[in-house]
Protein backbone atom coordinates (compact mmCIF):
# COMPACT_ATOMS: atom_id res chain seq x y z
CA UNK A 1 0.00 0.00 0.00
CA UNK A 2 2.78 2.41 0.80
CA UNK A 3 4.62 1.89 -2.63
CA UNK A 4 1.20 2.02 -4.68
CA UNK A 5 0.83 5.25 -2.17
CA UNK A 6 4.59 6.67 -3.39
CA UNK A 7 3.45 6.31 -7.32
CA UNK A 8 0.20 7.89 -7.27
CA UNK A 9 1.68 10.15 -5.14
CA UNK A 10 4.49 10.64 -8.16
CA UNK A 11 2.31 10.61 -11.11
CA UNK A 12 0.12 13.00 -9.89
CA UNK A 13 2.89 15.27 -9.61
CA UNK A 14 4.36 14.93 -12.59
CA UNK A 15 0.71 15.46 -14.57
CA UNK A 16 0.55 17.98 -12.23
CA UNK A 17 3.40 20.20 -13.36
CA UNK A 18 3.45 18.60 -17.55
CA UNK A 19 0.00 20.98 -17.04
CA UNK A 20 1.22 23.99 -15.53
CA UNK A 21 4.37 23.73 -17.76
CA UNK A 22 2.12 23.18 -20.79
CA UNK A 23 -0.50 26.04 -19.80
CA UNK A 24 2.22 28.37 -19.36
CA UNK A 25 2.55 27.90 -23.55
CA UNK A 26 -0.97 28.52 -24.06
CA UNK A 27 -1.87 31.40 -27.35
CA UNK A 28 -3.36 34.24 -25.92
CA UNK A 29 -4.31 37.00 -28.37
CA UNK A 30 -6.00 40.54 -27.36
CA UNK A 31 -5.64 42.72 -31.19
CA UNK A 32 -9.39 41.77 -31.57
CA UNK A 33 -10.26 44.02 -28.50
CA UNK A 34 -7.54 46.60 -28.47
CA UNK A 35 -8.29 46.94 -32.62
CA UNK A 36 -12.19 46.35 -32.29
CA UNK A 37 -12.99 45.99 -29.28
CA UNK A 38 -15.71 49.41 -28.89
CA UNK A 39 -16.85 49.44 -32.65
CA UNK A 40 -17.04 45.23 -33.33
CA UNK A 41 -17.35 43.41 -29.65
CA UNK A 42 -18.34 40.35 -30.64
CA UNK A 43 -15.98 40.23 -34.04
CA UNK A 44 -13.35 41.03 -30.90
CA UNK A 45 -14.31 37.97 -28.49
CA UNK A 46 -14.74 35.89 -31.63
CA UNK A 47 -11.20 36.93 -32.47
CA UNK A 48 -9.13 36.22 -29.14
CA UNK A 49 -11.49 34.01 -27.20
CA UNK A 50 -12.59 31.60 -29.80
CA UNK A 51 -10.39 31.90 -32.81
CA UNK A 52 -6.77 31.80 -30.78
CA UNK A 53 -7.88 30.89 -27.29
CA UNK A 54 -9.72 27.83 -28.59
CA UNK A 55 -9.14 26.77 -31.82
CA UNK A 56 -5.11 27.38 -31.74
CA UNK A 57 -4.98 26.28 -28.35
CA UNK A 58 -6.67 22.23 -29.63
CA UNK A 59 -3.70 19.88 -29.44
CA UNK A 60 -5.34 17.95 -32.17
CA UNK A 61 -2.98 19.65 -34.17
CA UNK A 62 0.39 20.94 -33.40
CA UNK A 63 1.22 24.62 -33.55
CA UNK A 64 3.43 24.35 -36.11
CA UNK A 65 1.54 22.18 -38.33
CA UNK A 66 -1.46 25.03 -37.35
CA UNK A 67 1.01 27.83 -38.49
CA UNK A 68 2.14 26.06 -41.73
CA UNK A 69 -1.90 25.82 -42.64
CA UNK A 70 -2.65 29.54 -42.01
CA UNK A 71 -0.06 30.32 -44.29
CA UNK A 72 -0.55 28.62 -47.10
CA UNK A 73 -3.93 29.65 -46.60
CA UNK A 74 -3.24 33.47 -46.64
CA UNK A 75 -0.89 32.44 -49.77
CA UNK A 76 -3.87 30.95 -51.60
CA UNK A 77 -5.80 33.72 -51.29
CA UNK A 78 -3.44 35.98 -52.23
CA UNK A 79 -3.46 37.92 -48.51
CA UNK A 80 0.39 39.17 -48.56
CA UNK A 81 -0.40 42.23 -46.00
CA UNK A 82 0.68 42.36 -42.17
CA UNK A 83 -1.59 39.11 -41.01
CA UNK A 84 0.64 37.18 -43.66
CA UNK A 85 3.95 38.98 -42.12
CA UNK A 86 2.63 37.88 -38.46
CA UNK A 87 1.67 33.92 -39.26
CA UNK A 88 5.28 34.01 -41.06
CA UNK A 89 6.87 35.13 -37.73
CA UNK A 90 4.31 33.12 -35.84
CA UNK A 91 5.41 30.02 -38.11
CA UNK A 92 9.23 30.86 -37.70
CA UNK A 93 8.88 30.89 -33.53
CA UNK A 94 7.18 27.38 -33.79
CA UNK A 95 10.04 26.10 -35.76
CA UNK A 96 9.28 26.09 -39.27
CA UNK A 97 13.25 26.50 -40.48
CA UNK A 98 14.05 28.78 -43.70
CA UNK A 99 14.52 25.69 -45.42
CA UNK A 100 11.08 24.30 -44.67
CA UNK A 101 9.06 27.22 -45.14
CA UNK A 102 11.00 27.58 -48.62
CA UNK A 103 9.82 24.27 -49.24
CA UNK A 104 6.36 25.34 -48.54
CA UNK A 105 5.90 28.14 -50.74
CA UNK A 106 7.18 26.31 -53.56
CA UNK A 107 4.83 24.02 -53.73
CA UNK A 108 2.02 25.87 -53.19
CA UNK A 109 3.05 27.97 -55.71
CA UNK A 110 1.98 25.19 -58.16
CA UNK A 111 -1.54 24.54 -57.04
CA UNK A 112 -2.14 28.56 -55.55
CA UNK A 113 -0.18 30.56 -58.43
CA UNK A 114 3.66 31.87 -59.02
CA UNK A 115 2.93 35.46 -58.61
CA UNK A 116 1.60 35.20 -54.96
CA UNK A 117 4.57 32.89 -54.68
CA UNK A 118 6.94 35.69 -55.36
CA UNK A 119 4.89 38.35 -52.82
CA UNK A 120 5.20 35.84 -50.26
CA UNK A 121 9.21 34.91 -50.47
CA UNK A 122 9.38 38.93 -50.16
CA UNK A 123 7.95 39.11 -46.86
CA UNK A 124 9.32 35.26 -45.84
CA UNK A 125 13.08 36.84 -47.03
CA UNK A 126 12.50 39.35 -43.80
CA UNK A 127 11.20 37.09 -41.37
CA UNK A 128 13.88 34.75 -42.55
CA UNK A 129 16.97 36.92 -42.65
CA UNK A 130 20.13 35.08 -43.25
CA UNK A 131 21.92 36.76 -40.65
CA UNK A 132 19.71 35.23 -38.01
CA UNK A 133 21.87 32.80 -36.35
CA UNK A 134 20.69 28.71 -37.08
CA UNK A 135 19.29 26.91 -34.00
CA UNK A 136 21.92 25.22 -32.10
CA UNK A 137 21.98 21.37 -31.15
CA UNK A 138 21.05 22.60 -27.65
CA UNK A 139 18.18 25.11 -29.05
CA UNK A 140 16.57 22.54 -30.74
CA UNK A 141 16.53 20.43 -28.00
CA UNK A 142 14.76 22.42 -25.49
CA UNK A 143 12.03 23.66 -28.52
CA UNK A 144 11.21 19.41 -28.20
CA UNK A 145 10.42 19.32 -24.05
CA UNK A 146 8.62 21.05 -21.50
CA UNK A 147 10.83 21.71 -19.32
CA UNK A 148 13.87 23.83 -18.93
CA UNK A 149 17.53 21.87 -19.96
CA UNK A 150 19.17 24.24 -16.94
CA UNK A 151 22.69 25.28 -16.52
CA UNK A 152 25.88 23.08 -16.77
CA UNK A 153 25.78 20.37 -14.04
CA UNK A 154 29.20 21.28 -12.78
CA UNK A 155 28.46 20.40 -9.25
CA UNK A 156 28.66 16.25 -10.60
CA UNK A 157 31.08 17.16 -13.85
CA UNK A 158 33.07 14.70 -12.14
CA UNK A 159 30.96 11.81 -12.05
CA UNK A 160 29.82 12.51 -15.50
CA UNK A 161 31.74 11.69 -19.23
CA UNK A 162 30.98 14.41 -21.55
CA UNK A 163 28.28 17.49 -20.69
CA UNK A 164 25.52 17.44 -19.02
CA UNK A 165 22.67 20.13 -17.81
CA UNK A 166 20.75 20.30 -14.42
CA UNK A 167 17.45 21.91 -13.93
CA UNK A 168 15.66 21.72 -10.30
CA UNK A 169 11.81 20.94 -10.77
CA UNK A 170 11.07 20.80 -7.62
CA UNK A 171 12.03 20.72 -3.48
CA UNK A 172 8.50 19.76 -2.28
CA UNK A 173 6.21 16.76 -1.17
CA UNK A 174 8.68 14.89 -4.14
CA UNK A 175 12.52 16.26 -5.44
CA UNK A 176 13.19 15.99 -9.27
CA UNK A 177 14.76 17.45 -11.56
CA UNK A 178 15.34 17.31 -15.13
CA UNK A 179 18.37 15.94 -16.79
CA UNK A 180 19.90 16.54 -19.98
CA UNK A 181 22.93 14.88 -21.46
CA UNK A 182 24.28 15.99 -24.79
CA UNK A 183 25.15 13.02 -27.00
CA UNK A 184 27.48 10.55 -25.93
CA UNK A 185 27.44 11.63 -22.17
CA UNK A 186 26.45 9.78 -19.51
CA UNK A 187 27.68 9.57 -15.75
CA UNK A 188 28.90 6.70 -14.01
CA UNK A 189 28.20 4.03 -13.00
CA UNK A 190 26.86 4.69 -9.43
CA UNK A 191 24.75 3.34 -6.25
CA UNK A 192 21.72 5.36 -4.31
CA UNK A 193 22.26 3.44 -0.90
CA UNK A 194 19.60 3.10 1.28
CA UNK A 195 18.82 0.65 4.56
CA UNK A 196 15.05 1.12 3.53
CA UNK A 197 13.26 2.75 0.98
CA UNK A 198 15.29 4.86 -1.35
CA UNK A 199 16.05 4.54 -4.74
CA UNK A 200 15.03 6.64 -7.98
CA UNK A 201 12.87 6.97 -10.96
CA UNK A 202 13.66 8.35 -14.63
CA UNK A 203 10.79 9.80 -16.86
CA UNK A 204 12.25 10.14 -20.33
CA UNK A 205 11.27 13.74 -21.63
CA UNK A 206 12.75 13.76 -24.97
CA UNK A 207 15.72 12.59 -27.07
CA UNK A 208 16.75 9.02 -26.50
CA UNK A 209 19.31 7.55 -23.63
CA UNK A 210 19.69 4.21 -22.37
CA UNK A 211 19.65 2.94 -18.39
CA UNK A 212 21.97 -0.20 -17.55
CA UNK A 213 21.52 -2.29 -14.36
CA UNK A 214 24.96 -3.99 -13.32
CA UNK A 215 25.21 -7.24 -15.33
CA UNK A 216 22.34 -6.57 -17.40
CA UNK A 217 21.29 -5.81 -21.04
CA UNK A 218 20.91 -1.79 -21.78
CA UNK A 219 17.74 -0.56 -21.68
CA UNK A 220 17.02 2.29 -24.27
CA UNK A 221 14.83 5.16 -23.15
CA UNK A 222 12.57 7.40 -25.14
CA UNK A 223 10.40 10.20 -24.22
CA UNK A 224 7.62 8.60 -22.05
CA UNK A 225 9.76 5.47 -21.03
CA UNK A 226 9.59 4.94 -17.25
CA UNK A 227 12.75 3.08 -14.98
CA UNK A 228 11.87 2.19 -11.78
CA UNK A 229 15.90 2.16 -9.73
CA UNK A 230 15.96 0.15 -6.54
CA UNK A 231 18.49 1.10 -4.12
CA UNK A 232 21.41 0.31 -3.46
CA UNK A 233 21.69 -1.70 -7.58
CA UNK A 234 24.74 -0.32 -9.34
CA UNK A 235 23.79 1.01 -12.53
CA UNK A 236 24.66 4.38 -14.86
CA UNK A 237 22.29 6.11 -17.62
CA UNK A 238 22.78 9.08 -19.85
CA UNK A 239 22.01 10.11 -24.03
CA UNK A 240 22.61 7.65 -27.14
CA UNK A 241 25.59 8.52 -29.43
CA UNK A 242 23.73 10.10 -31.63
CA UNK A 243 21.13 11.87 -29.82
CA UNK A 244 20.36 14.52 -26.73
CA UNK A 245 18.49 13.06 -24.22
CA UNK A 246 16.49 14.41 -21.04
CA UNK A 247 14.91 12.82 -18.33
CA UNK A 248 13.15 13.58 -15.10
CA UNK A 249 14.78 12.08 -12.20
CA UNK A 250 12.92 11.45 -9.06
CA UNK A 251 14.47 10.82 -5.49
CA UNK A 252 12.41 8.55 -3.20
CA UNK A 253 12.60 8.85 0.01
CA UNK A 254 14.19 5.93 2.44
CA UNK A 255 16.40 5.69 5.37
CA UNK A 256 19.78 6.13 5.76
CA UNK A 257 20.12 7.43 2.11
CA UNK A 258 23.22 8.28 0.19
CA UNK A 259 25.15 8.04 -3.40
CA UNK A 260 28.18 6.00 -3.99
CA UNK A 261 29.93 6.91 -7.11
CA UNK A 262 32.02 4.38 -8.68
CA UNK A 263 33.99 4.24 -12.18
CA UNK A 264 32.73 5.64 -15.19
CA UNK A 265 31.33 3.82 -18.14
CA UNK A 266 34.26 3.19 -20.50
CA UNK A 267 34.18 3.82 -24.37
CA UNK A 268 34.46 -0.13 -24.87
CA UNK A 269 31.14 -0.69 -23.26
CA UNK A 270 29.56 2.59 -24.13
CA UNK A 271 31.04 1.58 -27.95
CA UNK A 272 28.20 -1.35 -28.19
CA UNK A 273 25.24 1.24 -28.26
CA UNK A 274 23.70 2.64 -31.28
């Protein structure tokens, strides 16, 4: 009962805050009012309550697949004024890359018309500058999770081969934090010691990683993968080769609790993973 107690206990919390960190990326618009508000109310509410608060706001769709849409509708209909200019930008921030959105307007272009082709690239050639600096690795990364990647995790650089990023979630009822490892890293192979209770548990949040148990087959995980740690097992995780990785780690409570860090993971072993 107590251990069925601990994971509802840590699932609600983690629902919990997926919600407040997804409401706190939640389209709010207010030009309807500010424009139209005194001489078209209900155009207004229709506007930023129903069109953006509710419609953009529907995860049936992603935003960026919503933003791609809006454009190429504007594009059809040959709308190249300032909404076009904003759903460009819009697009861009939801990561639509220069590449992509070239991609886009091309091949509308066959089934809308060239011309309207040309007055969009004018306006996507702003938006798009090419002195805008590319996304890094890093960028990219934290555009794909929830939650923040954190600064350098120099307190454990030690116990750790290659770079990694800490980022407190949170100090009450339940401790976690979110891990990130840039590919290739990983820390090593360690202990959480504990006379009762104790332990940990990984949520993958993105990217892909793998968990290893002493003696045991690697276990790869993805974004939504749970590993359930029992104390005082030697064991290591951290990112693929080829891929970032981020997980949530939880610390469960016990008695007598502490970390033993032993050797790192060498490149022989790491070497088997794809």
């Amino acid at each position: 009962m107590k251990n069925l107690f601990k994971t509802l206990l840590l699932t609600t919390c983690l629902l919990t805050f997926g919600e407040n960190a997804m409401a706190a990326k939640k389209i709010t618009q207010t030009a309807g009012r500010t424009q139209l508000g005194e001489f078209a109310p209900d155009f207004a509410r229709y506007n930023d309550d129903i069109l953006f608060g509710e419609t953009w706001n529907n995860q049936d769709i992603d935003v960026k697949t919503r933003s791609i849409i809006t454009v190429v509708s504007l594009m059809s209909q040959g709308i190249v004024d300032s909404s076009l200019t904003y759903h460009l930008q819009n697009a861009k921030n939801h990561g639509v890359s220069k590449d992509e959105i070239v991609a886009i307007i091309t091949h509308t272009a066959f089934y809308a018309g060239w011309p309207k082709a040309w007055a969009v690239f004018n306006q996507a050639k702003e938006v798009w500058k090419e002195n805008t600096p590319a996304l890094t690795a890093k960028e990219k990364h934290q555009q794909s999770i929830m939650f923040p990647i954190g600064a350098p995790n120099d307190a454990y650089a030690q116990y750790f081969v290659g770079q990694s990023y800490l980022a407190p979630i949170s100090s009450e009822q339940i401790k976690f934090s979110n891990v990130t490892f840039e590919p290739k890293c990983r820390n090593n192979w360690h202990i959480h010691k504990a006379k009762s209770g104790g332990g940990q548990m990984l949520v993958g949040i993105g990217g892909r990683g793998y968990y290893q148990e002493w003696g045991k087959e690697p276990v790869e995980i993805k974004e939504g993968t749970v590993i359930h740690i029992p104390a005082n097992v030697k064991h290591w995780h951290g990112a693929a080769p080829d891929s970032w990785f981020s997980h949530l780690a939880f610390e469960l409570d016990g008695e007598e609790i502490s970390n033993e860090w032993l050797e790192a993971v060498s490149d022989k072993e790491y070497g088997k993973l794809k």
